[in-house]
PDB file of N, CA and C in Angstrom:
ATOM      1  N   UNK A   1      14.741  15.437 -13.703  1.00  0.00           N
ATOM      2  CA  UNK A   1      13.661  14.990 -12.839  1.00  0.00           C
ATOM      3  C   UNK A   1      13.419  13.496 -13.060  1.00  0.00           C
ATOM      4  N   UNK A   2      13.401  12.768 -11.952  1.00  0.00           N
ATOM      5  CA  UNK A   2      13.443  11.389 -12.167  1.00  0.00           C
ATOM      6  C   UNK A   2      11.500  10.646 -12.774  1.00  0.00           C
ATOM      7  N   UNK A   3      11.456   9.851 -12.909  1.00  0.00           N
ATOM      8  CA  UNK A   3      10.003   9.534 -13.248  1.00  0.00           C
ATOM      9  C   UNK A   3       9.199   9.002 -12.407  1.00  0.00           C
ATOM     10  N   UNK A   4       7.928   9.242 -12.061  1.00  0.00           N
ATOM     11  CA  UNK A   4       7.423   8.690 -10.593  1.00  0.00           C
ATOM     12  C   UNK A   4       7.365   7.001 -11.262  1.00  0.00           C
ATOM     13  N   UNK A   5       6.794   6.345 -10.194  1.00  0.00           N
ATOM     14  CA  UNK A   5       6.628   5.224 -10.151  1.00  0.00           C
ATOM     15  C   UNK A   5       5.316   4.973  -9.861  1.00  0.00           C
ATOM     16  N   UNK A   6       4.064   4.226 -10.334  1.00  0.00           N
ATOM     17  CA  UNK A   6       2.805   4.031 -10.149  1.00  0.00           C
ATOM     18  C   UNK A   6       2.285   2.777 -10.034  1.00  0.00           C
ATOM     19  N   UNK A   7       1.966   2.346  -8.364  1.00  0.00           N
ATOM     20  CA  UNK A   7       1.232   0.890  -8.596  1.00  0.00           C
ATOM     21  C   UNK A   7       0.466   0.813  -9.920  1.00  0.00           C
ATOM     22  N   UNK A   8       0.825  -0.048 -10.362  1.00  0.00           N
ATOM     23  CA  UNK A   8      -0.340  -0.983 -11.481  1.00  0.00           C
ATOM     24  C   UNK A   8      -1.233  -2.022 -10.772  1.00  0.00           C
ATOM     25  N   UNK A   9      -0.946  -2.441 -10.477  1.00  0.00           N
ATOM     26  CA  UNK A   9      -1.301  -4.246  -9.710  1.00  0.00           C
ATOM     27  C   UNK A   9      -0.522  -4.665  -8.890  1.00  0.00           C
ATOM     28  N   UNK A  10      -1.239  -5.641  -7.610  1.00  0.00           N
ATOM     29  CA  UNK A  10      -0.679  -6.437  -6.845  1.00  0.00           C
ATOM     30  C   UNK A  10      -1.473  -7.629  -7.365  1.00  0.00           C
ATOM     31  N   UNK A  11      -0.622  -8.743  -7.225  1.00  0.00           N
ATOM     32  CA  UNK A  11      -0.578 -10.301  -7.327  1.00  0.00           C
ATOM     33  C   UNK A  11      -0.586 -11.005  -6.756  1.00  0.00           C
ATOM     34  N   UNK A  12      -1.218 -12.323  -6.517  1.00  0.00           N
ATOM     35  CA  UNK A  12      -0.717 -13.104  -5.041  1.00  0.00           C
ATOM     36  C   UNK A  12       0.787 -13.781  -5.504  1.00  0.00           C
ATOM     37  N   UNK A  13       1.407 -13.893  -6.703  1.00  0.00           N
ATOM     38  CA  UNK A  13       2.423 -14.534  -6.947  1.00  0.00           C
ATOM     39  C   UNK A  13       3.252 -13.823  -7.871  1.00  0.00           C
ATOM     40  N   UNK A  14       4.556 -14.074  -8.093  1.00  0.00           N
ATOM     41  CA  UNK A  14       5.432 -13.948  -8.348  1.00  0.00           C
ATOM     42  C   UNK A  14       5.421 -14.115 -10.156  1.00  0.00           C
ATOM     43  N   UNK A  15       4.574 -15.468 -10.418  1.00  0.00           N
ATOM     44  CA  UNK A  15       4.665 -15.996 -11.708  1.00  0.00           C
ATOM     45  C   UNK A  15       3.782 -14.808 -12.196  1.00  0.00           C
ATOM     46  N   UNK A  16       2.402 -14.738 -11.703  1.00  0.00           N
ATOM     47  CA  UNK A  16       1.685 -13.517 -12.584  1.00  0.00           C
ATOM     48  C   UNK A  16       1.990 -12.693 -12.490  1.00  0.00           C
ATOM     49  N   UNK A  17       2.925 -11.768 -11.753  1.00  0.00           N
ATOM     50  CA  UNK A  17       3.528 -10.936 -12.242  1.00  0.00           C
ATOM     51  C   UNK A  17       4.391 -10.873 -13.402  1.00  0.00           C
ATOM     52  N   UNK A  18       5.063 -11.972 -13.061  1.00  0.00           N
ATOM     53  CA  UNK A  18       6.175 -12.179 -14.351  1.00  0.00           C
ATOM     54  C   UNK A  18       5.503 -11.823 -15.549  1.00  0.00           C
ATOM     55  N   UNK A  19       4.480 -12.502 -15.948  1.00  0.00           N
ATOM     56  CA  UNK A  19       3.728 -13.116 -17.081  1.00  0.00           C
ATOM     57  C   UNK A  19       3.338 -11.546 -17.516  1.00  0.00           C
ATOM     58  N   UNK A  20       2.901 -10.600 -16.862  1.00  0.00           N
ATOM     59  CA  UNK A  20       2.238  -9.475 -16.802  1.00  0.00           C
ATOM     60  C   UNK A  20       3.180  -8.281 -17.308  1.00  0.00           C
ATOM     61  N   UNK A  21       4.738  -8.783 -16.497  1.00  0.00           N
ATOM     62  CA  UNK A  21       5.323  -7.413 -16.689  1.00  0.00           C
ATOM     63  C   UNK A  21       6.100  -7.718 -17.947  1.00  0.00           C
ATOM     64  N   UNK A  22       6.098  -9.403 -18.684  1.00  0.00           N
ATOM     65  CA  UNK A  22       6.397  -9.835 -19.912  1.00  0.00           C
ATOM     66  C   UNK A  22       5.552  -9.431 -21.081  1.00  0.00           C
ATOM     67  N   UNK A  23       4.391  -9.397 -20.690  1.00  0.00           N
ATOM     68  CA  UNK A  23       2.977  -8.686 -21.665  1.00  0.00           C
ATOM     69  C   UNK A  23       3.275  -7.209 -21.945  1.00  0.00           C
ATOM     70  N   UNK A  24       3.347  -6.443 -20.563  1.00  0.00           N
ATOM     71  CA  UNK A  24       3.964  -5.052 -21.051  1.00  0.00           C
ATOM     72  C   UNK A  24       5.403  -5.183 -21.773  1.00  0.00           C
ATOM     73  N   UNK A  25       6.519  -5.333 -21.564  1.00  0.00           N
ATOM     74  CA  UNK A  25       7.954  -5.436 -21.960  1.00  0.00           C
ATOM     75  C   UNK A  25       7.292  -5.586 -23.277  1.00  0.00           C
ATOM     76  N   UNK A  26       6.752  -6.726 -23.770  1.00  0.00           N
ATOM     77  CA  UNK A  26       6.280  -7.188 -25.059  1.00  0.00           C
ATOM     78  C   UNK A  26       5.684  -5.654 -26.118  1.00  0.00           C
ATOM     79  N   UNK A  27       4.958  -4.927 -25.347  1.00  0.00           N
ATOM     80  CA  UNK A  27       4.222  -4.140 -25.805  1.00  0.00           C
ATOM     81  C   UNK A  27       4.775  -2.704 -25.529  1.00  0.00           C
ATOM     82  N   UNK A  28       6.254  -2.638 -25.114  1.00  0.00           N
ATOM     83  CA  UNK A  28       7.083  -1.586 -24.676  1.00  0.00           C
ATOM     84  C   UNK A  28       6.681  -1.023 -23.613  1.00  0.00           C
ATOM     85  N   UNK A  29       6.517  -1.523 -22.865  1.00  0.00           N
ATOM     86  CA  UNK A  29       5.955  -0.398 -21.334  1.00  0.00           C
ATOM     87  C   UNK A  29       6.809  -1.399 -20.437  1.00  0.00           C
ATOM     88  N   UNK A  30       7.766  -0.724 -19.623  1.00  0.00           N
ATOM     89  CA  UNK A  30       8.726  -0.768 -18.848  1.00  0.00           C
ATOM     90  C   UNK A  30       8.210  -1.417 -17.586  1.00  0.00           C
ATOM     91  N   UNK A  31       8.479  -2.264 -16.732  1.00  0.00           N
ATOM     92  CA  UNK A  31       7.835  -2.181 -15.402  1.00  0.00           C
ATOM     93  C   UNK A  31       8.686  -2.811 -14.609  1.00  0.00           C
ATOM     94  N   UNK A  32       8.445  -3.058 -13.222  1.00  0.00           N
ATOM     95  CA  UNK A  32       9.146  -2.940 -12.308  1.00  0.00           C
ATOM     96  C   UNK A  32       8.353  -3.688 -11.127  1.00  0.00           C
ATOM     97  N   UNK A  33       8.766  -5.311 -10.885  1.00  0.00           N
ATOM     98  CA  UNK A  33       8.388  -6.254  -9.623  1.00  0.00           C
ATOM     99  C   UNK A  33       8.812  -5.469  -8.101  1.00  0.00           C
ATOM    100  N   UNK A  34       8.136  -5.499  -7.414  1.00  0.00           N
ATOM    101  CA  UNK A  34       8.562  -5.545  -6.185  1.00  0.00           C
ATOM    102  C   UNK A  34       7.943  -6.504  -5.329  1.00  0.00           C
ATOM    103  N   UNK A  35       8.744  -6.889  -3.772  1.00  0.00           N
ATOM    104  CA  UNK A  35       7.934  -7.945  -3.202  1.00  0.00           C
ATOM    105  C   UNK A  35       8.766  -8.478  -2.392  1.00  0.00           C
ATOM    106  N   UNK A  36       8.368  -8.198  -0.652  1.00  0.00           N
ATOM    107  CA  UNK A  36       8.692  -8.248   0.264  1.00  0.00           C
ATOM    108  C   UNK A  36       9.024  -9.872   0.786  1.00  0.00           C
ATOM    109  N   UNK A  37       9.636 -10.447   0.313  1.00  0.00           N
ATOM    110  CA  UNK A  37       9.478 -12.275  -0.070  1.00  0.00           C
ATOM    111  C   UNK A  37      10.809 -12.012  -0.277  1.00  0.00           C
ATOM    112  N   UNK A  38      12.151 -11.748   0.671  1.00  0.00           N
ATOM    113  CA  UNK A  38      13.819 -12.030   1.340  1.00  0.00           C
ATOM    114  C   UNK A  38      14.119 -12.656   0.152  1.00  0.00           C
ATOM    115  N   UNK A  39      13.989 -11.513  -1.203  1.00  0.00           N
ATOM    116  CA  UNK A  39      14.749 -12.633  -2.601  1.00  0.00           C
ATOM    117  C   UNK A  39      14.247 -13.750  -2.696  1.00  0.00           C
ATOM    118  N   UNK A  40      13.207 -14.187  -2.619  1.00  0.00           N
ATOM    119  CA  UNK A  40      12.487 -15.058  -3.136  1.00  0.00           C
ATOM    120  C   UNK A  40      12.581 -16.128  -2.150  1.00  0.00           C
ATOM    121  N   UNK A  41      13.269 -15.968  -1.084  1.00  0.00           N
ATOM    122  CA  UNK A  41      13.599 -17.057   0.008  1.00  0.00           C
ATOM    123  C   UNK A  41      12.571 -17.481   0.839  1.00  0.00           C
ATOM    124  N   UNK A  42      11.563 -16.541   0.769  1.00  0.00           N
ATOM    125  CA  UNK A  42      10.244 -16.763   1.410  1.00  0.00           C
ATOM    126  C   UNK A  42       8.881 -16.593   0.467  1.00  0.00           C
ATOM    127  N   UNK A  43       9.082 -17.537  -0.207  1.00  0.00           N
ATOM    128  CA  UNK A  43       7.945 -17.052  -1.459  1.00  0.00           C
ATOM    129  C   UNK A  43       6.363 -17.067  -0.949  1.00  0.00           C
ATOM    130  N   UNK A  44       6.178 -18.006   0.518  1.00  0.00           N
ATOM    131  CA  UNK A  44       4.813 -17.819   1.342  1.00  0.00           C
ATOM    132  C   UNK A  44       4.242 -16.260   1.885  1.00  0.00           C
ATOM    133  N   UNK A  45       5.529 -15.493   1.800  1.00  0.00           N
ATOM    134  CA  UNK A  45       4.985 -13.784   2.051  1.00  0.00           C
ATOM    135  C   UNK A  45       4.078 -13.170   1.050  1.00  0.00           C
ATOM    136  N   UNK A  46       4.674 -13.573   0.047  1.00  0.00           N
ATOM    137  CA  UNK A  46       3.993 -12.885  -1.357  1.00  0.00           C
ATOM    138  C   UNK A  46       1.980 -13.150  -0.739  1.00  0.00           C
ATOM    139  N   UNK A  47       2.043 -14.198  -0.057  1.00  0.00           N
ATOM    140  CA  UNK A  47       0.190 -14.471   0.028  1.00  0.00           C
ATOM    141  C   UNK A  47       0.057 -13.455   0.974  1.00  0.00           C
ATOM    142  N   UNK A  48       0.623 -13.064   2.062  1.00  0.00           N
ATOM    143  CA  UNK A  48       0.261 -11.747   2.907  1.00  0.00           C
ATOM    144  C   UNK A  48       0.477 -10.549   1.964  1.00  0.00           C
ATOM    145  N   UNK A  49       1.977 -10.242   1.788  1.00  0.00           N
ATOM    146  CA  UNK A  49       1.551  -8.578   0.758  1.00  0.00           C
ATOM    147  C   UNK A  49       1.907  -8.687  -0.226  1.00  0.00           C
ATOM    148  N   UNK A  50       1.688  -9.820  -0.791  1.00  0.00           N
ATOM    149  CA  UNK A  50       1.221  -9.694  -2.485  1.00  0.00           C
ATOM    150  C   UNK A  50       2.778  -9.336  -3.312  1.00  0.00           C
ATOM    151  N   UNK A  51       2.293  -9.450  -4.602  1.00  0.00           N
ATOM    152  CA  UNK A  51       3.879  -9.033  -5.262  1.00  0.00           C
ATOM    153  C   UNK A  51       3.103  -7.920  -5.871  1.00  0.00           C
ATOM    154  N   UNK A  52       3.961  -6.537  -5.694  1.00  0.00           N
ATOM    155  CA  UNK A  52       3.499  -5.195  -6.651  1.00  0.00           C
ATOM    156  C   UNK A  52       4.331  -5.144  -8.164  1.00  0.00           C
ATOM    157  N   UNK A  53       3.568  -4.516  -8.978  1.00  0.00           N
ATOM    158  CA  UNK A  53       4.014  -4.221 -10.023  1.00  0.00           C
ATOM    159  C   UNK A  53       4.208  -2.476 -10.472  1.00  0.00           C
ATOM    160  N   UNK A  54       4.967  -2.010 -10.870  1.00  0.00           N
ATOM    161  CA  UNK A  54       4.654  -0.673 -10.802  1.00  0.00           C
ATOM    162  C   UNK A  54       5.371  -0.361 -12.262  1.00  0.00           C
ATOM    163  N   UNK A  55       4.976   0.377 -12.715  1.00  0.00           N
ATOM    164  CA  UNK A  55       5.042   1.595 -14.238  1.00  0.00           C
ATOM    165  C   UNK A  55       5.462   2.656 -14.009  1.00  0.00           C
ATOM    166  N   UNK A  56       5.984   3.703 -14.852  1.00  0.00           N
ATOM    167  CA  UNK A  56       6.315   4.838 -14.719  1.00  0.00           C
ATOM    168  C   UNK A  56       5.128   5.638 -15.056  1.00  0.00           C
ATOM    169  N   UNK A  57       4.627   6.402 -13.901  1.00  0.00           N
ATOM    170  CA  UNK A  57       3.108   7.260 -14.217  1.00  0.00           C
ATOM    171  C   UNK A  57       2.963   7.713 -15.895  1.00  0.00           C
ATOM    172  N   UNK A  58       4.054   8.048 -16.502  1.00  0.00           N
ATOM    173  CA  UNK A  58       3.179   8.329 -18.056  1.00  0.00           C
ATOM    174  C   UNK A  58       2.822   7.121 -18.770  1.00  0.00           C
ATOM    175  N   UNK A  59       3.160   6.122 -18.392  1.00  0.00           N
ATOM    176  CA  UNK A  59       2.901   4.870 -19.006  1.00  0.00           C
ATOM    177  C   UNK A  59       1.174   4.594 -18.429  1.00  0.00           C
ATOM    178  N   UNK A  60       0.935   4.901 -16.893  1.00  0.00           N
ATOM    179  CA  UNK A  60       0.353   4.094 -15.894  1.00  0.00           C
ATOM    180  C   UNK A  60      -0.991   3.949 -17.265  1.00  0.00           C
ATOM    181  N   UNK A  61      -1.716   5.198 -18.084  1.00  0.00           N
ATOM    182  CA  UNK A  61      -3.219   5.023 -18.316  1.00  0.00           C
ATOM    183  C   UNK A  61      -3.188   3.439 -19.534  1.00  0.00           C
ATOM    184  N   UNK A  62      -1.999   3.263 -20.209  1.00  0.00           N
ATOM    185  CA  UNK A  62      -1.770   2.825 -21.411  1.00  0.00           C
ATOM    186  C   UNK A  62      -1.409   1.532 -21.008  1.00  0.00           C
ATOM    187  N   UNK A  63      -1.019   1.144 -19.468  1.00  0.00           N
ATOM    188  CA  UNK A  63      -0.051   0.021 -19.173  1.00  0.00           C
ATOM    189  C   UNK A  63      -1.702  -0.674 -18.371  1.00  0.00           C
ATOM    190  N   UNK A  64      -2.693   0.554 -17.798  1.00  0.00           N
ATOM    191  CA  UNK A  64      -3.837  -0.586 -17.203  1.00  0.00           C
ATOM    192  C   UNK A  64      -5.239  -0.790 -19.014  1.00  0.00           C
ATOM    193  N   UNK A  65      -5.030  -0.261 -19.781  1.00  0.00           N
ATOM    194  CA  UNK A  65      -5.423  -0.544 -20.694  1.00  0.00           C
ATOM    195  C   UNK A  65      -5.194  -1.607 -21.448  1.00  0.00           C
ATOM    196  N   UNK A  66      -4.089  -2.299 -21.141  1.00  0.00           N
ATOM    197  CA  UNK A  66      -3.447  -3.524 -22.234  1.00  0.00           C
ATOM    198  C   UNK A  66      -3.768  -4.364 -21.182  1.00  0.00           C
ATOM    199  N   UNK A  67      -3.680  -4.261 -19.744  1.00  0.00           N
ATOM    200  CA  UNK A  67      -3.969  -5.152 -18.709  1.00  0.00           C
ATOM    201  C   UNK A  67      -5.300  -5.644 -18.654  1.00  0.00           C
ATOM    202  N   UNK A  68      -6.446  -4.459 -18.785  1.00  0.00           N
ATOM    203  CA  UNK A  68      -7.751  -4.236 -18.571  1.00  0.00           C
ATOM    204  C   UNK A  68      -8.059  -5.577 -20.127  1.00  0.00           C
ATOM    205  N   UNK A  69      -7.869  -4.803 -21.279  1.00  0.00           N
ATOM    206  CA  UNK A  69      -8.256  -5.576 -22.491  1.00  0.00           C
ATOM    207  C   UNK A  69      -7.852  -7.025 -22.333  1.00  0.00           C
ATOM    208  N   UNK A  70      -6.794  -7.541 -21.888  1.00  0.00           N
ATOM    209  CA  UNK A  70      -6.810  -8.961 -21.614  1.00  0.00           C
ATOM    210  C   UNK A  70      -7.150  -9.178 -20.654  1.00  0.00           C
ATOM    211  N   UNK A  71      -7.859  -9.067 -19.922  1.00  0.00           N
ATOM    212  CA  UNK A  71      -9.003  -9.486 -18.485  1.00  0.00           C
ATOM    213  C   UNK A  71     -10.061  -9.715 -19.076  1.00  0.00           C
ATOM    214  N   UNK A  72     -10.932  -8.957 -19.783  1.00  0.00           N
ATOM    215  CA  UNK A  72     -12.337  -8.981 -20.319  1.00  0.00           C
ATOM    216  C   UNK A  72     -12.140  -9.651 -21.374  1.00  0.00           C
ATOM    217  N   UNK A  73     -10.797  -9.755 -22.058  1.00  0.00           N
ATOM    218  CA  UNK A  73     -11.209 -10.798 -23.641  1.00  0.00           C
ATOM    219  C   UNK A  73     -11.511 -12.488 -22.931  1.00  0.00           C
ATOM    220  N   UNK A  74     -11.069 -12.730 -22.102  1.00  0.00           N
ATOM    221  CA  UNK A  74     -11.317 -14.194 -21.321  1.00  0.00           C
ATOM    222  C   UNK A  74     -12.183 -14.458 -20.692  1.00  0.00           C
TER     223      UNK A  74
END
């Protein structure tokens, strides 16, 4: 059985995602950019639908917890 996939967050950019899905990787939780922006050839799309980030649902409660805790420590 394959593993679902669970929005975490949308972004207006590309970089905070990066930065985000480097924070999880860092902290072992797997994730996965998506983002309708033609390979990056149109990086002005990302401001209409955003760049998604998505987790594998057993990760999802543990992956918005590490997200959540660095939002409120700032």
């Amino acid at each position: 059985m394959a593993d679902t996939l669970k929005l975490i967050r949308t972004f207006n950019s590309r970089i905070e995602a990066e930065l985000v899905k480097s924070f999880l990787d860092a902290n072992g939780i797997k994730s996965i950019i998506m983002s309708d922006d033609a390979g990056e050839m149109y990086p002005s799309t990302q401001l209409y639908w955003g760049v998604r980030l998505f987790v594998k649902e057993k990760d999802f409660e543990a992956a918005f917890n590490l997200i959540d805790s660095q939002i409120t420590e700032t």
